[in-house]
C-alpha atoms as a PDB file:
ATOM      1  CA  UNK A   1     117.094 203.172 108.569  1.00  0.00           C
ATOM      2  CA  UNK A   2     120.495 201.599 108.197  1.00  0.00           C
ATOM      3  CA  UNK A   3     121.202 203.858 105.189  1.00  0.00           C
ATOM      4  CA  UNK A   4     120.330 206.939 107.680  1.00  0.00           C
ATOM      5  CA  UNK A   5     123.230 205.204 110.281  1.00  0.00           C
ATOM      6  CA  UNK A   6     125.742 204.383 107.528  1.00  0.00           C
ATOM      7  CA  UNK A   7     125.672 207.781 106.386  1.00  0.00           C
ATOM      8  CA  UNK A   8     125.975 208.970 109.960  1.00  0.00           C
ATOM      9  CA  UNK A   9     129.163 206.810 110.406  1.00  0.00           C
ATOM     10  CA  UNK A  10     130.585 207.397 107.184  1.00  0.00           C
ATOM     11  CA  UNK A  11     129.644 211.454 107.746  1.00  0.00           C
ATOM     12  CA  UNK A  12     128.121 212.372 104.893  1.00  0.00           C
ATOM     13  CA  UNK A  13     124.271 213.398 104.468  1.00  0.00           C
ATOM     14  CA  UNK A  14     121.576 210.684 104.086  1.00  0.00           C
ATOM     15  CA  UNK A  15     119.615 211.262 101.233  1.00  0.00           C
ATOM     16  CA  UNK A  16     116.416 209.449 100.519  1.00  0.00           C
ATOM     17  CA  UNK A  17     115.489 208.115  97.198  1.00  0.00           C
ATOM     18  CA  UNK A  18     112.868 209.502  94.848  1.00  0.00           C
ATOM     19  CA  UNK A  19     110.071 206.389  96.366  1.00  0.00           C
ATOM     20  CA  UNK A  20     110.856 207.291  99.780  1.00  0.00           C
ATOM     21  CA  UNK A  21     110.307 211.318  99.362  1.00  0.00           C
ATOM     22  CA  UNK A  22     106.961 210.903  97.463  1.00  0.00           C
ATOM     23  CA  UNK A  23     105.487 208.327  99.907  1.00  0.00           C
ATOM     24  CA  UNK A  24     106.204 210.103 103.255  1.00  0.00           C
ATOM     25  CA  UNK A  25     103.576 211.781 104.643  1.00  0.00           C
ATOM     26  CA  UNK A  26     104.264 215.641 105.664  1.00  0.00           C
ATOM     27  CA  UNK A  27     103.213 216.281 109.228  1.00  0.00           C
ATOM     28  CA  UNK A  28     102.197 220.242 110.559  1.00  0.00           C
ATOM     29  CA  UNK A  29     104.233 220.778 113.994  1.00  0.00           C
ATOM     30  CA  UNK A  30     101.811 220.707 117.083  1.00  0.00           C
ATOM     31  CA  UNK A  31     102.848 223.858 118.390  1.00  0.00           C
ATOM     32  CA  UNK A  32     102.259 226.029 115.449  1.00  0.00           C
ATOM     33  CA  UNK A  33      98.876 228.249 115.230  1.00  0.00           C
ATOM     34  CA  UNK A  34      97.831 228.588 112.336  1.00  0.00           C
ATOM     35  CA  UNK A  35      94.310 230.327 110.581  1.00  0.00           C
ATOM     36  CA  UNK A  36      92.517 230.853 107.186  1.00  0.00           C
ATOM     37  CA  UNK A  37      92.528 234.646 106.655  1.00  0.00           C
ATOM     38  CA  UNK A  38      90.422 236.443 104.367  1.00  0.00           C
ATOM     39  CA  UNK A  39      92.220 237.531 101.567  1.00  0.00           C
ATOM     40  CA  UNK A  40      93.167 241.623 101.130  1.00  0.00           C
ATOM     41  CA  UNK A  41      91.958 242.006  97.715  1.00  0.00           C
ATOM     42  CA  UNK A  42      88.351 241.063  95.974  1.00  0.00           C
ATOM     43  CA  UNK A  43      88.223 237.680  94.135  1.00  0.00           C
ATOM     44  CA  UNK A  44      91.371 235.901  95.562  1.00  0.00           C
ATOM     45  CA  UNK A  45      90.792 232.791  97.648  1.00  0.00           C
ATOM     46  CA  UNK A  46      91.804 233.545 101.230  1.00  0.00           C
ATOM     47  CA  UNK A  47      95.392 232.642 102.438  1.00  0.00           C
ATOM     48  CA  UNK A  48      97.029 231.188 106.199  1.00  0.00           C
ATOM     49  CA  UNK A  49      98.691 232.937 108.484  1.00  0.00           C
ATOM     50  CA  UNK A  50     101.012 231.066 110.570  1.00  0.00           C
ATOM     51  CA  UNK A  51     101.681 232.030 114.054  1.00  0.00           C
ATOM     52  CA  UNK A  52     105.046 230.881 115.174  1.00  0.00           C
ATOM     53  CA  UNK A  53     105.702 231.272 118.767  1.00  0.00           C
ATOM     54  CA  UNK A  54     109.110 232.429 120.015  1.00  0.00           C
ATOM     55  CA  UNK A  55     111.373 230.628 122.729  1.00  0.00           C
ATOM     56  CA  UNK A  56     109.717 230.697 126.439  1.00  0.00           C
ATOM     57  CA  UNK A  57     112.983 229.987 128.315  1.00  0.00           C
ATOM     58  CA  UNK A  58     114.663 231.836 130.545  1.00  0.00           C
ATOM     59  CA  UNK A  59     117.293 233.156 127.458  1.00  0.00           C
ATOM     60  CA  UNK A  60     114.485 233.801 124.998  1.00  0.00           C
ATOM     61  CA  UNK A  61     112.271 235.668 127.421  1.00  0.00           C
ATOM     62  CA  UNK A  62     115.565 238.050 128.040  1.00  0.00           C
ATOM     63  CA  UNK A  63     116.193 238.735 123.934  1.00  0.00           C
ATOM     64  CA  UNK A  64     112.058 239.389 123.963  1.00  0.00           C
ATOM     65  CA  UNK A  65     111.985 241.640 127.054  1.00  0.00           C
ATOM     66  CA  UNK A  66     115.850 243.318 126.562  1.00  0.00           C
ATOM     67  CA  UNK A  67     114.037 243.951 122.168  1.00  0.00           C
ATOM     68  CA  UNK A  68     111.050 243.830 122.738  1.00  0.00           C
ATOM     69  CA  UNK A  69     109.873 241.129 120.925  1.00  0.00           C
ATOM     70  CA  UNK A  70     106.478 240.281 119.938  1.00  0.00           C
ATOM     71  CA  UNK A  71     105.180 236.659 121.022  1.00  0.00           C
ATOM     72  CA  UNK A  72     105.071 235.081 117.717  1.00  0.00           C
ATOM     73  CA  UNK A  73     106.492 235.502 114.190  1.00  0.00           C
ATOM     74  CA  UNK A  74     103.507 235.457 111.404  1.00  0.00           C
ATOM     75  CA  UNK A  75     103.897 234.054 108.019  1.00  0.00           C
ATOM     76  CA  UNK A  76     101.585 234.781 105.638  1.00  0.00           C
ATOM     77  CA  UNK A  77     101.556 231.847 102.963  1.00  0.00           C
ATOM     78  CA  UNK A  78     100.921 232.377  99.639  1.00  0.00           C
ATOM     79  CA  UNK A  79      97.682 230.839  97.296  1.00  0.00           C
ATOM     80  CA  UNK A  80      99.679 227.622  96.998  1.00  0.00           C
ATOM     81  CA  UNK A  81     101.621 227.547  99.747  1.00  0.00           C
ATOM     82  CA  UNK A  82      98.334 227.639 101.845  1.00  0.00           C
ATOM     83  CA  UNK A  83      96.452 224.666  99.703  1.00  0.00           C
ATOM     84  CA  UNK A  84      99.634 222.573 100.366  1.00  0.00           C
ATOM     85  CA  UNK A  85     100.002 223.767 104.245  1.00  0.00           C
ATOM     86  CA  UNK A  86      96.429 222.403 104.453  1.00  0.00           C
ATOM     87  CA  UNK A  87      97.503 219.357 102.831  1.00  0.00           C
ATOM     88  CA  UNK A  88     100.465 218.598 105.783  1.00  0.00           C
ATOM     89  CA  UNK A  89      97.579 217.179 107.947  1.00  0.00           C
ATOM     90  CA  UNK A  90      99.522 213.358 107.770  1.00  0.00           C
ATOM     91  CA  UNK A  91      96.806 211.636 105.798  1.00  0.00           C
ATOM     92  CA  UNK A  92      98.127 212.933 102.489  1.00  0.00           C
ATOM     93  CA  UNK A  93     101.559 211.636 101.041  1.00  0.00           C
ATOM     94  CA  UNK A  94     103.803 213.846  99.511  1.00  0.00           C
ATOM     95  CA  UNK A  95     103.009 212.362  95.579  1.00  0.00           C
ATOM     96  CA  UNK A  96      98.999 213.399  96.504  1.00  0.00           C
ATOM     97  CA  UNK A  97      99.721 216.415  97.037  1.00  0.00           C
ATOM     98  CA  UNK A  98     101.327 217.204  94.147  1.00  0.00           C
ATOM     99  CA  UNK A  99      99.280 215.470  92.291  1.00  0.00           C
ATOM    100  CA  UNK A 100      96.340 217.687  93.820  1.00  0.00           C
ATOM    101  CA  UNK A 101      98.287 220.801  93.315  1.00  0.00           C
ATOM    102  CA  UNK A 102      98.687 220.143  89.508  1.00  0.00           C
ATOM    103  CA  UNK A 103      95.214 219.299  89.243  1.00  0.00           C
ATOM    104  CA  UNK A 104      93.869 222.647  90.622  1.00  0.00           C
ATOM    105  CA  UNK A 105      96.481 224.963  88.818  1.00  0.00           C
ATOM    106  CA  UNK A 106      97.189 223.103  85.480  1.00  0.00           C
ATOM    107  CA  UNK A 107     100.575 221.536  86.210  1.00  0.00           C
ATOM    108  CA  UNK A 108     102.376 218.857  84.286  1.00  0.00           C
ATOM    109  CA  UNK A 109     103.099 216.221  87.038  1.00  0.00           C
ATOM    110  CA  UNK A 110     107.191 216.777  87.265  1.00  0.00           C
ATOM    111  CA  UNK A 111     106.462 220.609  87.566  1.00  0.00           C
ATOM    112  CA  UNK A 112     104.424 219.838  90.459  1.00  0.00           C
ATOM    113  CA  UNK A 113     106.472 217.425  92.165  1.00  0.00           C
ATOM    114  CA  UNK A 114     109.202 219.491  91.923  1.00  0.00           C
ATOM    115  CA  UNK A 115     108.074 222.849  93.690  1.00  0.00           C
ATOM    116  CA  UNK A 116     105.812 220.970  96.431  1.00  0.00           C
ATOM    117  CA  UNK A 117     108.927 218.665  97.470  1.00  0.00           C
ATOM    118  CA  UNK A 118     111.113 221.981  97.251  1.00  0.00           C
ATOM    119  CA  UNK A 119     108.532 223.319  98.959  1.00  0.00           C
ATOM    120  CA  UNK A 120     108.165 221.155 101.590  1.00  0.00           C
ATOM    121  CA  UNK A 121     112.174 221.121 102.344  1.00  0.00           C
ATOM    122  CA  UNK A 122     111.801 224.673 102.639  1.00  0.00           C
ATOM    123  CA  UNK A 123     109.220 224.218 105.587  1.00  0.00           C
ATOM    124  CA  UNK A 124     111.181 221.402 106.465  1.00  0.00           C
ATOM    125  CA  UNK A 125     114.439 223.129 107.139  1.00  0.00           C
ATOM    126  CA  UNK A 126     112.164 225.709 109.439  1.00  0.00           C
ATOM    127  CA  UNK A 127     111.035 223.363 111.130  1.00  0.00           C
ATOM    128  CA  UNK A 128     107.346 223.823 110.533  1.00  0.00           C
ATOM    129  CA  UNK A 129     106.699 220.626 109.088  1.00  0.00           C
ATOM    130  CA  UNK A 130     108.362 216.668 109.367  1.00  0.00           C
ATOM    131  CA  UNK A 131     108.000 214.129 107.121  1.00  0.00           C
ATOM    132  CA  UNK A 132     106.810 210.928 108.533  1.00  0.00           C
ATOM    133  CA  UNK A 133     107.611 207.916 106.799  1.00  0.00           C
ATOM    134  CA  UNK A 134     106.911 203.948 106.243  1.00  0.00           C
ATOM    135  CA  UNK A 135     103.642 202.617 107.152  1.00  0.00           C
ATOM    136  CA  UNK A 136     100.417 204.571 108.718  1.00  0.00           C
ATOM    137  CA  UNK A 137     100.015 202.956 112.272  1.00  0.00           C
ATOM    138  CA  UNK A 138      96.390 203.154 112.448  1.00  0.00           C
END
């Protein structure tokens, strides 16, 4: 917490160390539907879809009606994009996760930590996720 205001006052980013990223627990975003779809092809596992829904305001409801916008954007997540999406339920830190996802598709452990936490930045930045961190208030 202080480094997160002493970066603020000094303006530059905060960036949290390698301990802090692998113990923080990833967290799906309340308003976000999301479902397990059956996959297109024979023999693949089925994958998520992720409704996002647009902006209900009084600016987005102009864009929607003046384009006519749909409700929601879909995302369709990929094999391991959808085990991990599962996996953002808050009981599972990031390090579990990747240690999960090299279990199930062969991964040495640094090849795994590195695409689920660049993963999970990437859903991070659009806001589908947070990253809750310290202790689990129970």
């Amino acid at each position: 917490m202080i480094g997160q205001l002493r970066a603020m006052v000094e303006g530059r980013r905060y960036r949290p160390s390698r301990t802090q990223v692998l113990t923080s627990r990833p967290i799906r975003h309340p308003k976000i539907v999301w479902s397990r779809e059956p996959a297109r092809e024979d023999g693949l596992p089925d994958l998520i879809l992720v409704r996002i829904p647009r902006r209900q305001d009084r600016w987005g409801n102009f864009v929607a009606k003046w384009f006519k916008l749909p409700d929601h954007k879909k995302i369709e997540l990929d094999q391991i994009g959808s085990e991990v999406w599962e996996l953002c339920d808050g009981a599972h830190n990031v390090e579990s996760i990747s240690r999960q996802i090299s279990q199930s598709y062969k991964l040495n452990k640094r090849q795994a930590e590195t695409s689920v936490t660049a993963y999970l930045k990437m859903l991070a930045d659009r806001r589908l996720i947070g990253l809750q961190t310290g202790t689990k208030k129970k």
